[in-house]
C-alpha atoms as a PDB file:
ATOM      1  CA  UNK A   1      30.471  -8.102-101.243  1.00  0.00           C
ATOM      2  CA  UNK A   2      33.371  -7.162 -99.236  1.00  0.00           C
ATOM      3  CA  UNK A   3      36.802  -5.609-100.888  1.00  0.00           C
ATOM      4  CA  UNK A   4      39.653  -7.127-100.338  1.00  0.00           C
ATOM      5  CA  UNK A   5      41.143  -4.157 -98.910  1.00  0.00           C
ATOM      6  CA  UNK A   6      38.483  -3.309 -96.133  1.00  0.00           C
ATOM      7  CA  UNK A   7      40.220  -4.425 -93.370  1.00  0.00           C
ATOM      8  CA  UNK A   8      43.504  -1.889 -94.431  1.00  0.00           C
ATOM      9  CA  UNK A   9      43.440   0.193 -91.423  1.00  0.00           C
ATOM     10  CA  UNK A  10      42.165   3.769 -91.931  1.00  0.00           C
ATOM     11  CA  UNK A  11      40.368   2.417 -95.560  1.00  0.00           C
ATOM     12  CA  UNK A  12      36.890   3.966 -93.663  1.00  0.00           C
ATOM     13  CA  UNK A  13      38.364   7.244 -94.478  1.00  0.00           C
ATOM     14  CA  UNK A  14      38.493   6.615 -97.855  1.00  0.00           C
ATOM     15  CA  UNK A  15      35.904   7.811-100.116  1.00  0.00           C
ATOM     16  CA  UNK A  16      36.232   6.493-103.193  1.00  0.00           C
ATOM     17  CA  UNK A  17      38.334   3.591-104.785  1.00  0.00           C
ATOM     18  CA  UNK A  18      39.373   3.291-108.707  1.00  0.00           C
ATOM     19  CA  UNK A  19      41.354   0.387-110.647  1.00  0.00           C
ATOM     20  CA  UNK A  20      44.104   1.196-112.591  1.00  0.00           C
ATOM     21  CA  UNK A  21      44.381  -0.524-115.773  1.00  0.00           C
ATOM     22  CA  UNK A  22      48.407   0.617-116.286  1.00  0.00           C
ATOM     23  CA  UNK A  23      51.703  -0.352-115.433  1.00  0.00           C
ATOM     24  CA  UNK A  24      54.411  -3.533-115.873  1.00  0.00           C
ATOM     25  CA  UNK A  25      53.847  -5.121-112.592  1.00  0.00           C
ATOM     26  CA  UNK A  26      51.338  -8.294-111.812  1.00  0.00           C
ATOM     27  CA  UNK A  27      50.211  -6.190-108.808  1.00  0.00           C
ATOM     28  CA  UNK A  28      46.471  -5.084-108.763  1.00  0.00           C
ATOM     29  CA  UNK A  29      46.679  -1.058-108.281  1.00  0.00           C
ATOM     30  CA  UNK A  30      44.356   1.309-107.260  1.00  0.00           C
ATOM     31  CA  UNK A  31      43.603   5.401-106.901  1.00  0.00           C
ATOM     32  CA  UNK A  32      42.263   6.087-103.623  1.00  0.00           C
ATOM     33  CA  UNK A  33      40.884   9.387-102.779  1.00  0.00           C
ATOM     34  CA  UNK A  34      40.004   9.887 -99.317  1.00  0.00           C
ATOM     35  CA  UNK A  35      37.368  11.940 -97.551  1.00  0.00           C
ATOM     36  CA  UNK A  36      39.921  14.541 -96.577  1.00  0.00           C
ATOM     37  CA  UNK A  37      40.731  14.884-100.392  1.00  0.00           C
ATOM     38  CA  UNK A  38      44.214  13.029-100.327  1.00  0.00           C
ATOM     39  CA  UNK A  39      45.285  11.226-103.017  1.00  0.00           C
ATOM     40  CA  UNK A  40      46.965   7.608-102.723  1.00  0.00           C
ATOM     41  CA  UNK A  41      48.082   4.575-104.539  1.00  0.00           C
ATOM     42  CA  UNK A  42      47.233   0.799-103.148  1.00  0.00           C
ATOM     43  CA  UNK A  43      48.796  -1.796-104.688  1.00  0.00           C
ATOM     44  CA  UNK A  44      48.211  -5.283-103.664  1.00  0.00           C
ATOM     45  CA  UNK A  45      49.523  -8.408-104.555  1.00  0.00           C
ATOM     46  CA  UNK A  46      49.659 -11.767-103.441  1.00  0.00           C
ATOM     47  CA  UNK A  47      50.785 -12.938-100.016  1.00  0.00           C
ATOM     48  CA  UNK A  48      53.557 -15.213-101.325  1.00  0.00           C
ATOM     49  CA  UNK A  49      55.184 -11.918-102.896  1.00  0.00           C
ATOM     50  CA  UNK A  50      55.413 -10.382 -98.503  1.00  0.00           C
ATOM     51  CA  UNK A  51      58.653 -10.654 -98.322  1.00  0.00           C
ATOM     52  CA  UNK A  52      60.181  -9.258-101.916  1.00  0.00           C
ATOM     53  CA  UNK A  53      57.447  -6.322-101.020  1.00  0.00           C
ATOM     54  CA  UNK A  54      58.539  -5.721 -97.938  1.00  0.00           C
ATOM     55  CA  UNK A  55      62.086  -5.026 -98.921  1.00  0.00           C
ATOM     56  CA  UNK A  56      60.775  -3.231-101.811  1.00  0.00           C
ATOM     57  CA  UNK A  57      58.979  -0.781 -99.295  1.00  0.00           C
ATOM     58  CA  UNK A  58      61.788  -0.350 -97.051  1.00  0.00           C
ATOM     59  CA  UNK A  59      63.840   0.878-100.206  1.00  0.00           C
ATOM     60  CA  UNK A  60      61.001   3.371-100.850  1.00  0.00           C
ATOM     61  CA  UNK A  61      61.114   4.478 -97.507  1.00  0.00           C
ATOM     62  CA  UNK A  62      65.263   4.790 -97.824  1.00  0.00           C
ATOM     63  CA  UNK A  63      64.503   6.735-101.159  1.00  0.00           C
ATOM     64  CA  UNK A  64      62.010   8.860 -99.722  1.00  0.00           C
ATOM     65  CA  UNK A  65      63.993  10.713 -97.601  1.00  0.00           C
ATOM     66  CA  UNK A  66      66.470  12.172-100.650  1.00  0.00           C
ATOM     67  CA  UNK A  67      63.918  14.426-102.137  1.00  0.00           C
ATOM     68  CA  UNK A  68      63.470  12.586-105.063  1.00  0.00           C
ATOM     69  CA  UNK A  69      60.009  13.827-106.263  1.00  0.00           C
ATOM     70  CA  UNK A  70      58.099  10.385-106.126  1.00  0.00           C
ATOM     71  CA  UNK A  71      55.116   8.098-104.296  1.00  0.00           C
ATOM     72  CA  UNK A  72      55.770   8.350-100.550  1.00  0.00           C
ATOM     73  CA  UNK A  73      55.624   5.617 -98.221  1.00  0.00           C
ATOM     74  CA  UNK A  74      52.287   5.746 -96.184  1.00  0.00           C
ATOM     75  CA  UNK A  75      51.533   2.281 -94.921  1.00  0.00           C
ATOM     76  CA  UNK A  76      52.372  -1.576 -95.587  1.00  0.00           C
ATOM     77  CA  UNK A  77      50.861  -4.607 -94.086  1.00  0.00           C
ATOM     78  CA  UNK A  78      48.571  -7.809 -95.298  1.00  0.00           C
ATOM     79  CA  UNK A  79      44.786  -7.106 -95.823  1.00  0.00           C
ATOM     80  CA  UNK A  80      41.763  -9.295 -97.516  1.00  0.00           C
ATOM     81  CA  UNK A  81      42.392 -12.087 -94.448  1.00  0.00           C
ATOM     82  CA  UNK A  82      46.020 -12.740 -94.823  1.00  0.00           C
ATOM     83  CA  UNK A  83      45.550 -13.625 -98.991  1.00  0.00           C
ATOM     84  CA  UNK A  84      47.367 -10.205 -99.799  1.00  0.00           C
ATOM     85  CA  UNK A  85      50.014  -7.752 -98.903  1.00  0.00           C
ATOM     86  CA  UNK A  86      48.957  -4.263 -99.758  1.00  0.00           C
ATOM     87  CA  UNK A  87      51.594  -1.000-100.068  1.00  0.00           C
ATOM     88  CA  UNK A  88      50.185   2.503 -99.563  1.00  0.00           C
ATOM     89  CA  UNK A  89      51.721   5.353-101.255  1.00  0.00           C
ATOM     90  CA  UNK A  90      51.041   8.852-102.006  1.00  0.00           C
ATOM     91  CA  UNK A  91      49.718   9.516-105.426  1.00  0.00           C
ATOM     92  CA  UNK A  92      51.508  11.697-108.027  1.00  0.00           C
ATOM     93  CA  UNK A  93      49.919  13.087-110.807  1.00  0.00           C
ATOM     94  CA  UNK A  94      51.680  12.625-114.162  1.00  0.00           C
ATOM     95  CA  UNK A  95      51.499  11.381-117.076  1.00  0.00           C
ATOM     96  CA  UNK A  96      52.956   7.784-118.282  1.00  0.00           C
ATOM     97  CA  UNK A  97      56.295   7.922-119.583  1.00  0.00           C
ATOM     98  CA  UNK A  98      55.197   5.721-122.405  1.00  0.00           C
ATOM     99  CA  UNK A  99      52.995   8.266-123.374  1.00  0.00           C
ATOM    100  CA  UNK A 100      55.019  11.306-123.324  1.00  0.00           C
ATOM    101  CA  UNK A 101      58.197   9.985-124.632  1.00  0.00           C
ATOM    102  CA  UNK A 102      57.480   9.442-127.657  1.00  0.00           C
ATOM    103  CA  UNK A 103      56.420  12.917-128.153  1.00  0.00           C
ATOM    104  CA  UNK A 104      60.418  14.456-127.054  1.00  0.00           C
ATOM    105  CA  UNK A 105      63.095  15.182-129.404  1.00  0.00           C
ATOM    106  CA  UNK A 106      65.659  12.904-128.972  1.00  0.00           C
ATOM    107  CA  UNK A 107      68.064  15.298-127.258  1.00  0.00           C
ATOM    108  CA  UNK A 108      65.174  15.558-124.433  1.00  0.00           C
ATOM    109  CA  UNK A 109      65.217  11.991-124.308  1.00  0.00           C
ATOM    110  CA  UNK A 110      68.585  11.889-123.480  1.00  0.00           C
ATOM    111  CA  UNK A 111      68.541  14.352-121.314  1.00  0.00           C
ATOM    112  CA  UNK A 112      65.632  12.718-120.028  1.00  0.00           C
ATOM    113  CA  UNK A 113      67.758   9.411-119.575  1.00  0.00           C
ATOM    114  CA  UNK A 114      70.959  11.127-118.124  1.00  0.00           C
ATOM    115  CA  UNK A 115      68.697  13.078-115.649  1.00  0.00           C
ATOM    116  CA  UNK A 116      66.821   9.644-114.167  1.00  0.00           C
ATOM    117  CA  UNK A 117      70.626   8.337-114.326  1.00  0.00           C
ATOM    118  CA  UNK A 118      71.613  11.002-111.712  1.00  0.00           C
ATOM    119  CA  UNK A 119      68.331  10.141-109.553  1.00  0.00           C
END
């Protein structure tokens, strides 16, 4: 069966592929760890979506250069044949702010809030 990402250039390098099961967006998302032991995000979504992508990459890559700590911009393209457009990103490790918020005082939360503000 062939993945609808194998024709990403550079995806040989890549040695093992996960779904993620998180996150608000209708794009399909993936953990990627390569053979070199990097650590990336794919996210693909539907070819019809190129062009709100492709802006939304060109803001990462704007943001990117602030030193905001975040997912870098790696790569961006289409991939399964033309049926999807894929962004690569670095991965981050963290934990969901869905999960951890709860857990703050509501002071941090603010805090929280007015730091992301700032950002």
């Amino acid at each position: 069966m062939i993945k609808e990402w194998e024709d990403i250039l550079g995806s040989t390098s890549w040695l093992s592929v996960s779904l993620i099961h998180k996150g608000w967006s209708k794009d399909k998302k993936y953990r990627i760890l390569t053979k070199s032991g990097e650590q990336l995000l794919l996210r693909l979504s539907d070819i019809a979506t190129y062009t709100h992508k492709k802006k939304e990459y060109e803001i990462i890559k704007k943001y990117a250069t602030t030193g905001i700590a975040m997912s870098m911009p790696v790569d961006f393209g289409m991939c399964n044949n033309g049926q999807n457009v894929y962004m690569l990103l670095t991965w981050v490790e963290g934990r969901d702010l869905e999960e951890v918020l709860p857990t703050l005082t509501k002071q941090q939360q603010y805090l929280l809030g007015r730091q992301a503000g700032t950002i």
